[in-house]
N, C-alpha and C. Protein backbone atom coordinates (compact mmCIF):
# COMPACT_ATOMS: atom_id res chain seq x y z
N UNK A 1 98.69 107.15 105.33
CA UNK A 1 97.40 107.40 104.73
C UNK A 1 96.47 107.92 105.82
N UNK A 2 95.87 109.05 105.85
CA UNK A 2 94.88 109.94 106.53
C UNK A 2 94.02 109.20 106.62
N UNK A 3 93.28 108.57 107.55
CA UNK A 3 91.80 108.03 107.42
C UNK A 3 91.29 108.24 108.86
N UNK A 4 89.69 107.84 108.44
CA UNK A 4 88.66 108.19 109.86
C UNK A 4 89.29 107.83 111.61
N UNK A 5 90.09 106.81 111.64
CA UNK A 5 90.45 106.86 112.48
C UNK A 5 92.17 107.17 113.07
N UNK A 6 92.65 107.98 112.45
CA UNK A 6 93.96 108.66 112.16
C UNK A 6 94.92 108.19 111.24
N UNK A 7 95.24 106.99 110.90
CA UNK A 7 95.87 107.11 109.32
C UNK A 7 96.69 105.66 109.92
N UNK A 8 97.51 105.31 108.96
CA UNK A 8 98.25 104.39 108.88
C UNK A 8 99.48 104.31 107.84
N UNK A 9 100.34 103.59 107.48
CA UNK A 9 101.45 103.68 106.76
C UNK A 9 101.44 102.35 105.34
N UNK A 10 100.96 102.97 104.06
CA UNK A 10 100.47 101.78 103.12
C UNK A 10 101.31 102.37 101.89
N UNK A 11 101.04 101.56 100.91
CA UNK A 11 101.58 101.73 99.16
C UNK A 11 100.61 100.85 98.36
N UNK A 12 100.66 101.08 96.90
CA UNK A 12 100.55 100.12 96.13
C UNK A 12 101.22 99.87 95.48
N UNK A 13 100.97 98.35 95.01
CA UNK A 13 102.27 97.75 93.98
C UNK A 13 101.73 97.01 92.82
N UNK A 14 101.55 97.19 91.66
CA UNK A 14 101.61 96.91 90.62
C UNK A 14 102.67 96.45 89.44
N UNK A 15 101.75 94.99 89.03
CA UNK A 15 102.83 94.31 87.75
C UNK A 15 101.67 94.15 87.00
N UNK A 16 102.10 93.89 85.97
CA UNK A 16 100.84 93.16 85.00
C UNK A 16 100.34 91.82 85.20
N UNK A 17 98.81 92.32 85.47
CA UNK A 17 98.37 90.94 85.97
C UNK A 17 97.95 91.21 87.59
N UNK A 18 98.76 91.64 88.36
CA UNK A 18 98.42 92.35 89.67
C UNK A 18 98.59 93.22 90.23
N UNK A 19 98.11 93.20 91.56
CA UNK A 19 97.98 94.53 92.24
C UNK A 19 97.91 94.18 93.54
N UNK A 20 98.41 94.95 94.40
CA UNK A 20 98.67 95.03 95.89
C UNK A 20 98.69 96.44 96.60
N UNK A 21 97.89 96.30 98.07
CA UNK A 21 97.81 97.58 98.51
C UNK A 21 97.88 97.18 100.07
N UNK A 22 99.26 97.88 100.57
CA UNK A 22 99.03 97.14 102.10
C UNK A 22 99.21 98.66 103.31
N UNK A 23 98.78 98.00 104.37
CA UNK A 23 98.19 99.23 105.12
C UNK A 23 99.10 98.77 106.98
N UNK A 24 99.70 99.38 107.17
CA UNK A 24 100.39 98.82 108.49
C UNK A 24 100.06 100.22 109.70
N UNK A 25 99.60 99.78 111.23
CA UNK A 25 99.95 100.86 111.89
C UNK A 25 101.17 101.47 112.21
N UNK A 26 101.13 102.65 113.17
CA UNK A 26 102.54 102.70 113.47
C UNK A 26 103.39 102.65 114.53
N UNK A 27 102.16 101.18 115.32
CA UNK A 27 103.31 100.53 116.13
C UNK A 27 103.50 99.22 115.27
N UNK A 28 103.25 99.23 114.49
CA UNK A 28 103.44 98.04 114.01
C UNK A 28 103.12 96.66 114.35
N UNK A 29 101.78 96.64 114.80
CA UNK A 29 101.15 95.23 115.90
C UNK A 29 99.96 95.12 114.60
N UNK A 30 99.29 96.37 113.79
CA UNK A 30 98.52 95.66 112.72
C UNK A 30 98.78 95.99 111.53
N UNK A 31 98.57 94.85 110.70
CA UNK A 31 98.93 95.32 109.32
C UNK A 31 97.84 94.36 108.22
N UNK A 32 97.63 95.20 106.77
CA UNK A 32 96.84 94.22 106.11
C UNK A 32 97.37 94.13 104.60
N UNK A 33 97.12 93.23 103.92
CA UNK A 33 97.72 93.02 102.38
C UNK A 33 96.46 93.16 101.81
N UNK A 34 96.00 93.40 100.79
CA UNK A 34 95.49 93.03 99.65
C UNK A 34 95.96 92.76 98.32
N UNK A 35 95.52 91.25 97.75
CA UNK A 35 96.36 91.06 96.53
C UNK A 35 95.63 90.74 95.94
N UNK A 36 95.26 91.12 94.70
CA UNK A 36 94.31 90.98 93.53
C UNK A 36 95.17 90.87 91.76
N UNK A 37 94.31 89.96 91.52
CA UNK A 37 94.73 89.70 89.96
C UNK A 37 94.01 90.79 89.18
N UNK A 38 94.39 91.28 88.18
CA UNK A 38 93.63 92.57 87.60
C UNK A 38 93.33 91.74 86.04
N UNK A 39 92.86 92.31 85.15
CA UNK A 39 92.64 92.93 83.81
C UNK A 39 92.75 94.09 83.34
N UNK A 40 92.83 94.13 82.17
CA UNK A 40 92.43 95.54 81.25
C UNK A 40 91.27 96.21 81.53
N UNK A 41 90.82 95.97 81.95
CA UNK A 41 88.86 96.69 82.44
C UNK A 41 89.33 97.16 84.07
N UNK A 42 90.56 96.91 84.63
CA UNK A 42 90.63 96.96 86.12
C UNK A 42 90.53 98.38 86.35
N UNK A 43 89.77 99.54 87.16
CA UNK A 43 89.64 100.61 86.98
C UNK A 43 89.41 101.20 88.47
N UNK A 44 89.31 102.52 88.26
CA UNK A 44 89.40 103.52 89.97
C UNK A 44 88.21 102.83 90.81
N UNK A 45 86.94 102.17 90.72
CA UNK A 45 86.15 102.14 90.99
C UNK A 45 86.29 100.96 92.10
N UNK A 46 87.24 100.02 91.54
CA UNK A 46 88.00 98.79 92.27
C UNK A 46 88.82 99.61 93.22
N UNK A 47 89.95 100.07 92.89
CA UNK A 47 90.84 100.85 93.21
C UNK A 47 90.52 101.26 94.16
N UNK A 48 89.47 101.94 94.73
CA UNK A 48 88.68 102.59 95.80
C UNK A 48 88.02 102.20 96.72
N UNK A 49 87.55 100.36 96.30
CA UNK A 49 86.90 99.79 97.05
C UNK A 49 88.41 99.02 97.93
N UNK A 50 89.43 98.49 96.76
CA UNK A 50 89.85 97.98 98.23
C UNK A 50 90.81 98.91 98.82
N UNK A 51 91.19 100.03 98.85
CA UNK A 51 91.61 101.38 99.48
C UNK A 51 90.49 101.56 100.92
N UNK A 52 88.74 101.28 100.62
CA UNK A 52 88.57 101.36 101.42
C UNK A 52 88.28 100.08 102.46
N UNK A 53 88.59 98.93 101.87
CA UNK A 53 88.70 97.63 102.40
C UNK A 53 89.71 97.96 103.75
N UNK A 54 91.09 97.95 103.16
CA UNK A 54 92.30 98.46 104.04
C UNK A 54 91.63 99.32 105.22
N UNK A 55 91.09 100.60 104.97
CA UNK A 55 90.65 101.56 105.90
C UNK A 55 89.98 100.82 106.97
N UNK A 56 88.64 99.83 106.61
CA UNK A 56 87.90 99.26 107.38
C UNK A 56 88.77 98.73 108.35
N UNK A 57 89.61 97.37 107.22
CA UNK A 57 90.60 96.78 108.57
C UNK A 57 91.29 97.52 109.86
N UNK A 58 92.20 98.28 109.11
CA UNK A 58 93.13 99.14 109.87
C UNK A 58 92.37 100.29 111.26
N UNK A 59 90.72 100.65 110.79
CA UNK A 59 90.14 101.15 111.71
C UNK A 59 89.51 100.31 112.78
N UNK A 60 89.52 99.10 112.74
CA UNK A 60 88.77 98.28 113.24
C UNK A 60 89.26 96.62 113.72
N UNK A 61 88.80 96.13 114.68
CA UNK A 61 88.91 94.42 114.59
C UNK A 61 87.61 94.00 113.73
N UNK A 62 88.14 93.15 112.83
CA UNK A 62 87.07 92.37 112.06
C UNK A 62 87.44 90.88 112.07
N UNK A 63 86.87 90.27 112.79
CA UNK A 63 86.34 89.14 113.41
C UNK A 63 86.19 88.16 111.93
N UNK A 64 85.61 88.40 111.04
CA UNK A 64 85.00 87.43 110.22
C UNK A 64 86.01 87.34 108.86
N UNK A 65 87.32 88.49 109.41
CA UNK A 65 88.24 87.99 108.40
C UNK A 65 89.44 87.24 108.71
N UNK A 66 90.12 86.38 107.86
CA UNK A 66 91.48 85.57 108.35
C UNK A 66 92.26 86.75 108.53
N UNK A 67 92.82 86.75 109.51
CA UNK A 67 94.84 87.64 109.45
C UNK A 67 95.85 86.82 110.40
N UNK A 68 96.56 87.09 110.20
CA UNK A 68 97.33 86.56 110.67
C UNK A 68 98.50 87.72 111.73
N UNK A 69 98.14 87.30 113.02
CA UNK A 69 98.86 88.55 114.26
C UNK A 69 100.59 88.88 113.41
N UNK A 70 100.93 89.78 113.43
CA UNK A 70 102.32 90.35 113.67
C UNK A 70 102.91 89.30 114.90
N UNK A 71 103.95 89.16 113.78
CA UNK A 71 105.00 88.36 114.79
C UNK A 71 105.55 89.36 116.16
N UNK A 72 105.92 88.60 117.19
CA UNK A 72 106.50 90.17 118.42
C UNK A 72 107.48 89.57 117.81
């Protein structure tokens, strides 16, 4: 995935009921999940926010969220 600070390697995954969108570099030292329960109302507008959730992480250290380091 192309982003502001050169891109990273992600997908999404969808079942009914949820949704997942994960974002890894490509040394593989950061990576992030997002997992969300959806509805019928669940729409691009979400979709976009945590697309750009991922971006934030993956461009950045953010301090005020849990992760958990990549195993070496």
């Amino acid at each position: 995935m192309p982003n502001r600070c050169g891109g990273y390697w992600g997908h999404p995954g969808d079942v009914p009921g949820t949704s997942t969108f994960n974002g890894v570099d490509d040394s593989g030292s950061k990576a992030v999940v997002v997992y969300r329960t959806t509805g019928l109302t669940s729409g691009d507008a979400l979709d976009g926010r945590v697309m750009r959730l991922v971006d934030d992480v993956m461009c950045r250290s953010c301090r005020h969220l849990r992760y958990a380091p990549a195993p070496t």
